[in-house]
Protein backbone atom coordinates (compact mmCIF):
# COMPACT_ATOMS: atom_id res chain seq x y z
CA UNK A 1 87.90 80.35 95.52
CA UNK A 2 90.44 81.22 92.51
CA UNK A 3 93.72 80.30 92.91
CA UNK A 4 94.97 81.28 89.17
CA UNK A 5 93.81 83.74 87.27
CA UNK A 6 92.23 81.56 84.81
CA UNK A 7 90.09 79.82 87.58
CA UNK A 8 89.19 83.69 88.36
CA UNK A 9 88.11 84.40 84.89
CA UNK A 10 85.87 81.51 85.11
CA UNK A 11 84.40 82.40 88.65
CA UNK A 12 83.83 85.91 86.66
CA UNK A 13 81.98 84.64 83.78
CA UNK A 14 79.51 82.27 86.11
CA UNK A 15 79.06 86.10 88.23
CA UNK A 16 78.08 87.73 85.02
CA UNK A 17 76.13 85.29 83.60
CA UNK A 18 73.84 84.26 86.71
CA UNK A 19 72.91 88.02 86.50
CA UNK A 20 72.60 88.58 83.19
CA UNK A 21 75.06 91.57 82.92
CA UNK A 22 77.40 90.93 80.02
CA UNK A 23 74.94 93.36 78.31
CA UNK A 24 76.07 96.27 80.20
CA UNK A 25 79.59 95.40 80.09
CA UNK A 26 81.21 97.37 76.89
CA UNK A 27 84.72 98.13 76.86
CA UNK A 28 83.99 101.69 77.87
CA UNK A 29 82.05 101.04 80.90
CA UNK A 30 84.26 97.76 81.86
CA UNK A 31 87.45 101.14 81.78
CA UNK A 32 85.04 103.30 83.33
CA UNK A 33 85.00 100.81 85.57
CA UNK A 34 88.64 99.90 85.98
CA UNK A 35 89.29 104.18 86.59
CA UNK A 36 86.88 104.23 89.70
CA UNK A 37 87.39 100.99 91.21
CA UNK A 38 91.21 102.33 91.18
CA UNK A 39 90.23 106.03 92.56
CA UNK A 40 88.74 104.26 95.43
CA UNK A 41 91.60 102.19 95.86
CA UNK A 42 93.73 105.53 95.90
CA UNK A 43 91.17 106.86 98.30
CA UNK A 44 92.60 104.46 101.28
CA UNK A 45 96.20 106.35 100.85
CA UNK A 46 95.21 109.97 100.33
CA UNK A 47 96.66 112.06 102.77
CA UNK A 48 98.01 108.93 104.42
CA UNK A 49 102.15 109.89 105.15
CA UNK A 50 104.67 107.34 103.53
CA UNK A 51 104.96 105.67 106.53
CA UNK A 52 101.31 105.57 107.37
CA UNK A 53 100.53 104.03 103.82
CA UNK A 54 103.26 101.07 104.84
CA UNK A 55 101.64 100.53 108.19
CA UNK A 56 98.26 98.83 107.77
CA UNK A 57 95.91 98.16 110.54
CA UNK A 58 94.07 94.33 109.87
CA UNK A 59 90.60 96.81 109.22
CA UNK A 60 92.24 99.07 106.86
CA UNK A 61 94.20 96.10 105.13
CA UNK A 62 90.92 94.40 104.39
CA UNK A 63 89.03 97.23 103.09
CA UNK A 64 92.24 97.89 100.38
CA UNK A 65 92.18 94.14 99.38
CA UNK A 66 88.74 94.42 98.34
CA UNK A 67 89.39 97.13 96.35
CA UNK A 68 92.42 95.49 94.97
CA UNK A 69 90.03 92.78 94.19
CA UNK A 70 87.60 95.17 92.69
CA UNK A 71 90.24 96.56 90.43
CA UNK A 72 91.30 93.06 89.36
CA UNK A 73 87.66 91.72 88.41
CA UNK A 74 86.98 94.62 86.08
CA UNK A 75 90.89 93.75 84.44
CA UNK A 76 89.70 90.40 84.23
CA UNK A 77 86.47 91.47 82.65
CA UNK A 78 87.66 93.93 80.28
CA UNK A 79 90.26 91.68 78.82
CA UNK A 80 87.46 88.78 78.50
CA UNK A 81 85.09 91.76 76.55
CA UNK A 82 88.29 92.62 74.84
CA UNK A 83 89.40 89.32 73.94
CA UNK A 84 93.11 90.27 75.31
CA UNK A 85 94.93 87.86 77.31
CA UNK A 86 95.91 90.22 80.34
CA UNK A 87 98.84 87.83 81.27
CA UNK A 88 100.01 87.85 77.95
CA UNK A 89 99.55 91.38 77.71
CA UNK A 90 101.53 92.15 81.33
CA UNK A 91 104.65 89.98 80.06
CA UNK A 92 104.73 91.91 77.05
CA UNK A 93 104.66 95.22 78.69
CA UNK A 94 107.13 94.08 81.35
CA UNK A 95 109.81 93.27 78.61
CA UNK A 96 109.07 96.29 77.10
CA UNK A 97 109.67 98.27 80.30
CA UNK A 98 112.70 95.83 80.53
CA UNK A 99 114.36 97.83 77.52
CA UNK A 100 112.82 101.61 78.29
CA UNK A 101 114.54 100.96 81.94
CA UNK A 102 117.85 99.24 81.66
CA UNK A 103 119.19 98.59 84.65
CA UNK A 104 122.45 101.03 84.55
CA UNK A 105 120.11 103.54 84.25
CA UNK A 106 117.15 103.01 86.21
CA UNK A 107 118.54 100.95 89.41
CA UNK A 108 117.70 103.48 91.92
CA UNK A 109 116.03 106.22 90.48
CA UNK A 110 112.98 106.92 90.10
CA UNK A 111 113.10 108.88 86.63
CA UNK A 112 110.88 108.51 83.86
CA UNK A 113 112.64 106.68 80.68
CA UNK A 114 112.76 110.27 79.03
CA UNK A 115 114.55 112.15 81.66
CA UNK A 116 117.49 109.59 81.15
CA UNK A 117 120.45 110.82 80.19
């Protein structure tokens, strides 16, 4: 079992190599992939009230962690195909989300950076 996301990368690579799949897995199918692993993940929630979405059942909780996990294997993928380092890549985009959303103005809110005033 991974416990880092490198160790999961690894476990990925010895998944798509004992099946012989790296052939099938361009960039545009890996974000194909990505897009519908996500929609199903989205699928658990729709029509689901605020308070229904917060409230799992142990059933319900499982089948959204596998989709979670579903999501994250194709990330994983796609940045290996990609030659990105997604935790690299997340740190960068958190600092730049750091500076779009100071603080003063974003604490609370739930604006977008260009509705700030």
């Amino acid at each position: 079992m991974a416990d880092s996301l490198n160790s999961l990368r690894d476990e990925v690579d010895v998944f798509v190599a004992e099946r012989d799949w790296a052939q099938f897995h361009t960039p545009k199918n890996l974000a194909m992939g990505v897009a519908i692993e996500a929609a199903e993940l989205m699928e658990h929630f729709l029509w689901s009230t605020d308070a229904e979405s917060a409230a799992l059942d142990p059933v319900r909780r499982e089948r959204i962690a596998q989709e979670m996990g579903d999501v994250l294997i194709y990330l994983v993928r796609l940045s290996q195909v990609v030659d990105i380092d997604l935790v690299a890549a997340a740190s960068a985009k958190l600092a730049q989300n750091r500076v779009k959303y100071p603080v003063e103005k974003a604490r609370g809110r739930a604006t977008k950076y260009l509705d700030f005033e």
